[in-house]
C-alpha atoms as a PDB file:
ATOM      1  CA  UNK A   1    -244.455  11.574 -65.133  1.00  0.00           C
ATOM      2  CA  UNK A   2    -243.756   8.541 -63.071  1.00  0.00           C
ATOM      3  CA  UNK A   3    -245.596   9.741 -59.854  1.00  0.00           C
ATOM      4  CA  UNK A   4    -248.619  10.649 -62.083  1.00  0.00           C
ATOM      5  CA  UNK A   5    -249.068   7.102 -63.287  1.00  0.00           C
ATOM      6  CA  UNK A   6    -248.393   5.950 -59.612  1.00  0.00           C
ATOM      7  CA  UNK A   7    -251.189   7.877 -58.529  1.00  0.00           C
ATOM      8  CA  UNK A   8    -253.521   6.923 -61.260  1.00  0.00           C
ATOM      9  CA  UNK A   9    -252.532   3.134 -60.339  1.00  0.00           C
ATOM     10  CA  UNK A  10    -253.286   3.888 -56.529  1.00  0.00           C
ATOM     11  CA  UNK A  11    -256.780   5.502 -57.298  1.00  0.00           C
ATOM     12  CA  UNK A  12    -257.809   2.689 -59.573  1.00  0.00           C
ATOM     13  CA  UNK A  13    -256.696  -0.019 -57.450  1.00  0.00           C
ATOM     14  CA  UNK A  14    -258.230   2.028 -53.996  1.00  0.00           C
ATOM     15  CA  UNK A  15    -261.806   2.081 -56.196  1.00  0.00           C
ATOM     16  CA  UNK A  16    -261.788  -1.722 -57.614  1.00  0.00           C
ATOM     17  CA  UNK A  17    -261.206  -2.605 -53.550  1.00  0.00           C
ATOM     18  CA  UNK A  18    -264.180  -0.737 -52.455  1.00  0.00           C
ATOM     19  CA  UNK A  19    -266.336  -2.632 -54.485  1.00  0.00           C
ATOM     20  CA  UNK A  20    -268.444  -5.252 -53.823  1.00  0.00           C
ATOM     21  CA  UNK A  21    -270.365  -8.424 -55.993  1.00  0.00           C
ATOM     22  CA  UNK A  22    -273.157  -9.619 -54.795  1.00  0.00           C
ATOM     23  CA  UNK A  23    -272.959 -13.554 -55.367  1.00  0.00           C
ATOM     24  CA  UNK A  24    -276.285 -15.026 -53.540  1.00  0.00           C
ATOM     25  CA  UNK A  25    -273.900 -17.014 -51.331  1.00  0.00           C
ATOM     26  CA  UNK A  26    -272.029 -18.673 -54.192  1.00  0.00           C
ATOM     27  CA  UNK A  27    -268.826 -18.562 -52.046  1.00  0.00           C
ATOM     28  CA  UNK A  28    -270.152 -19.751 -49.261  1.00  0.00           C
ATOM     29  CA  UNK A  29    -271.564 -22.939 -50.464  1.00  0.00           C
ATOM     30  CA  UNK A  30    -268.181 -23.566 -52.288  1.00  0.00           C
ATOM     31  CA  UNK A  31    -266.245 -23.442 -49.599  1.00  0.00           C
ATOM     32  CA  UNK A  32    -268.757 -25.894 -47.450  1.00  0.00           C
ATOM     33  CA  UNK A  33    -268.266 -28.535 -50.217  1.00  0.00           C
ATOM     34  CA  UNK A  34    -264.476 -28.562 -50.564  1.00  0.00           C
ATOM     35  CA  UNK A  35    -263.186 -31.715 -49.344  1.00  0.00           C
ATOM     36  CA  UNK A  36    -261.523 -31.395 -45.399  1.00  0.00           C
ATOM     37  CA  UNK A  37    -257.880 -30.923 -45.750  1.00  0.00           C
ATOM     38  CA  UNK A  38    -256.100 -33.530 -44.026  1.00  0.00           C
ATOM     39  CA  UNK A  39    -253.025 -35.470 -44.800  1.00  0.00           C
ATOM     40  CA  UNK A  40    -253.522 -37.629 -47.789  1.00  0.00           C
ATOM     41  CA  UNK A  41    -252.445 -41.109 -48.652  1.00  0.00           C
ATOM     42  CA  UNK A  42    -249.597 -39.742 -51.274  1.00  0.00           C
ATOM     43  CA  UNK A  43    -248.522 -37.080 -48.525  1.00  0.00           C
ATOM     44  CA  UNK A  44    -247.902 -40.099 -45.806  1.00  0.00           C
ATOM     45  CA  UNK A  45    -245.834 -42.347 -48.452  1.00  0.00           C
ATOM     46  CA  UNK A  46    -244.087 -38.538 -49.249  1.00  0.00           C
ATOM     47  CA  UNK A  47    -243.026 -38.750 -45.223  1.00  0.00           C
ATOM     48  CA  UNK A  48    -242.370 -42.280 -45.612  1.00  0.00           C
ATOM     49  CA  UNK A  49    -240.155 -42.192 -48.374  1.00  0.00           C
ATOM     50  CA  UNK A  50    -238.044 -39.250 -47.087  1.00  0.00           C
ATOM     51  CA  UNK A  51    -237.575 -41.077 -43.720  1.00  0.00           C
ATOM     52  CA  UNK A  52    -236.344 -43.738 -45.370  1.00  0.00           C
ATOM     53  CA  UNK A  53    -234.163 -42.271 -47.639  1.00  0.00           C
ATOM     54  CA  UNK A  54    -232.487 -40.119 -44.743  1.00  0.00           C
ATOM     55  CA  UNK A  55    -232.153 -43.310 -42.349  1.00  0.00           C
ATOM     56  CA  UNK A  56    -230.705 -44.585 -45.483  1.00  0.00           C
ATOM     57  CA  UNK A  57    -227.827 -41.728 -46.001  1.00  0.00           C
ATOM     58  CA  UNK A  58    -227.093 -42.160 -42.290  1.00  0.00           C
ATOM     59  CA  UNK A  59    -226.537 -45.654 -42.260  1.00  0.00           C
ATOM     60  CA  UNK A  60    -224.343 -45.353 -45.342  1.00  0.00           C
ATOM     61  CA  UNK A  61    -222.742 -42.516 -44.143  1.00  0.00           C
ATOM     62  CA  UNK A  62    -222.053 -44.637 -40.670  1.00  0.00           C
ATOM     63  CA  UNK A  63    -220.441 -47.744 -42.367  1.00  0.00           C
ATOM     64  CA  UNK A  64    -218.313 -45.811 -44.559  1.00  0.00           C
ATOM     65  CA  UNK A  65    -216.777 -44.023 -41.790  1.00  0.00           C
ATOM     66  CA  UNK A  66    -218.125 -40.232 -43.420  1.00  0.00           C
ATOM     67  CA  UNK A  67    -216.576 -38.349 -40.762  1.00  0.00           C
ATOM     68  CA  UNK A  68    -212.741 -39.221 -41.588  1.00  0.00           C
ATOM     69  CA  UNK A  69    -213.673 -38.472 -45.238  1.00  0.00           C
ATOM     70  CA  UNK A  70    -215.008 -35.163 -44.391  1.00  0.00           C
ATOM     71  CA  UNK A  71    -212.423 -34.580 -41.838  1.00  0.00           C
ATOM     72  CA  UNK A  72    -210.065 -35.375 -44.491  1.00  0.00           C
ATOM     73  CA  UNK A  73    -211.391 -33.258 -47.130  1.00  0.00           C
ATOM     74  CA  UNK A  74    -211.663 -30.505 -44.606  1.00  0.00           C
ATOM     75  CA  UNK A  75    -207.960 -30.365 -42.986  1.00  0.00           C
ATOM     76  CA  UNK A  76    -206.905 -30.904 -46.942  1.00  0.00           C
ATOM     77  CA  UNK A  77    -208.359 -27.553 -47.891  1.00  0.00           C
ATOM     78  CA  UNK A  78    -207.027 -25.755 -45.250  1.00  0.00           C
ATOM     79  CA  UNK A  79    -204.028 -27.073 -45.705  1.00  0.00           C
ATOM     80  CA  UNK A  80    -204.414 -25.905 -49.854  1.00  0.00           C
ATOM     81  CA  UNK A  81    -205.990 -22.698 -48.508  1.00  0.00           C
ATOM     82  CA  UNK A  82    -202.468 -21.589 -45.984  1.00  0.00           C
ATOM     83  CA  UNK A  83    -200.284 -22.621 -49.016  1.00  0.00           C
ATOM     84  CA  UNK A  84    -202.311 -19.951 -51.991  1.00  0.00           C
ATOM     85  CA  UNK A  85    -202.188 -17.204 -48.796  1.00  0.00           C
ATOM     86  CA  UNK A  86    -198.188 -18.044 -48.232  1.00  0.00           C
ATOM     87  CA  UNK A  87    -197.447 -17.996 -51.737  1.00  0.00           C
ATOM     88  CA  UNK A  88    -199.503 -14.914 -52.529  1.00  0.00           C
ATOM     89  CA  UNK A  89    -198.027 -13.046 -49.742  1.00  0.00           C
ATOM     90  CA  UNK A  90    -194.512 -13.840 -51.162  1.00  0.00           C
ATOM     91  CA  UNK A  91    -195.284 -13.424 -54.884  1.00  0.00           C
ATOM     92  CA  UNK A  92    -197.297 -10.230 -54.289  1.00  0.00           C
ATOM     93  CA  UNK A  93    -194.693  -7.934 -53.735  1.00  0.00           C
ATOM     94  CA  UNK A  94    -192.424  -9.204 -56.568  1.00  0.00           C
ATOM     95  CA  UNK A  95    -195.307  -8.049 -59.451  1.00  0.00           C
ATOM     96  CA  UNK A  96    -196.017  -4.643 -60.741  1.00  0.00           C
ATOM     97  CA  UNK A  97    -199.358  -4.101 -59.637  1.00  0.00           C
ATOM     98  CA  UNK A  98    -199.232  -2.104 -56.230  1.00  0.00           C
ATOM     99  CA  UNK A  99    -201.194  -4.254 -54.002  1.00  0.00           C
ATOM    100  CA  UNK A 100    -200.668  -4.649 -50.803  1.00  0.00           C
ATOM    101  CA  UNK A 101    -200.510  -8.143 -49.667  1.00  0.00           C
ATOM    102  CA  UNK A 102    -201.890  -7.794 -46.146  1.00  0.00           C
ATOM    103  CA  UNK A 103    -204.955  -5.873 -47.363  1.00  0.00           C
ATOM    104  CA  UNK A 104    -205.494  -8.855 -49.527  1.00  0.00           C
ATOM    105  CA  UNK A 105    -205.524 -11.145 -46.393  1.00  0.00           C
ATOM    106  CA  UNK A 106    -207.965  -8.797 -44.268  1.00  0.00           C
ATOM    107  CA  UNK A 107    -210.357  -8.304 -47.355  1.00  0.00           C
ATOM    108  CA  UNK A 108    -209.889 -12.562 -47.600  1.00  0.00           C
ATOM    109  CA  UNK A 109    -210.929 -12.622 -43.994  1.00  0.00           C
ATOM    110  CA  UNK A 110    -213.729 -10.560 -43.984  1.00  0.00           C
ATOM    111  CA  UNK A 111    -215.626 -11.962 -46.865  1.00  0.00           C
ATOM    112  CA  UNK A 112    -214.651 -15.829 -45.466  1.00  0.00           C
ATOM    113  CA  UNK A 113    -215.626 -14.616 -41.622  1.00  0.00           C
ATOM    114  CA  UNK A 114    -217.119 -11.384 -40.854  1.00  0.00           C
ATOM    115  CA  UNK A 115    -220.028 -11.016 -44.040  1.00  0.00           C
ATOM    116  CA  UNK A 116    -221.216 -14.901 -43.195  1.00  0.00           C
ATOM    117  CA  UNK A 117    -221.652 -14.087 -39.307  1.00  0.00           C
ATOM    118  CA  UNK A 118    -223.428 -10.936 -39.702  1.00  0.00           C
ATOM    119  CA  UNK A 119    -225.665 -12.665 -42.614  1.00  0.00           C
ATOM    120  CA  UNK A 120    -226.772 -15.809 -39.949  1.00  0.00           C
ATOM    121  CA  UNK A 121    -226.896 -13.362 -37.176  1.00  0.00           C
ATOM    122  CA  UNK A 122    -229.911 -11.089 -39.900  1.00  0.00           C
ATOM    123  CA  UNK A 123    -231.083 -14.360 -41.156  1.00  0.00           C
ATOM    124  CA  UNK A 124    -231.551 -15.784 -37.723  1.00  0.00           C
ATOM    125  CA  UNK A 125    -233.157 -12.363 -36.124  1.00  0.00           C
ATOM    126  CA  UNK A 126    -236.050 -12.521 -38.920  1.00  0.00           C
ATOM    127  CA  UNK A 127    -236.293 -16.240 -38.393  1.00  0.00           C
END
């Protein structure tokens, strides 16, 4: 029933596209009084602003010393992230579910490494 309605959508869509209105050059003379396109007033101060607002972050960023912060906050959750996979791996085997703990680990790696590489690698091929 589907593919009849699909077809009936098709052939009325195929015939509206085939035809034509006559407007006396309507269209024409609309588009030849739109106002040029170029960059506005509001669309510079837009620019401005951003620019601004970036050098801003930077120079905050800069005087706050942002990289030992981040450096911090990185080496802290690996640090977190070795001790859940230690104490999984040694608390795994002790429960009654049948899991195996180095399954876990691979699974853990493959949605943490392999799924992000091979979505940048698509993402960056269509790019």
């Amino acid at each position: 029933m589907e593919d009849k309605n699909e077809m009936m959508l098709k052939q009325l869509f195929e015939q509206a596209a085939q035809q034509q209105i006559d407007d006396n050059g309507f269209t024409e003379r609309v588009m030849m009084n739109l106002p040029e396109v170029g960059e506005s007033r509001v669309r510079r101060l837009s620019r401005l602003w951003t620019m601004f607002c970036v050098v801003t972050a930077l120079l905050i960023f800069w005087l706050t010393s942002g990289w030992g912060v981040i450096e911090g906050m990185m080496a802290g959750g690996k640090v977190m992230l070795i001790n859940t996979i230690e104490v999984f791996m040694l608390t795994a085997p002790t429960t009654e579910i049948q899991i195996n703990p180095w399954m876990v680990v691979l699974l853990l790696g493959f949605v943490l490494v392999f799924l992000p590489y091979q979505t940048f690698r698509k993402l960056s091929a269509t790019l």
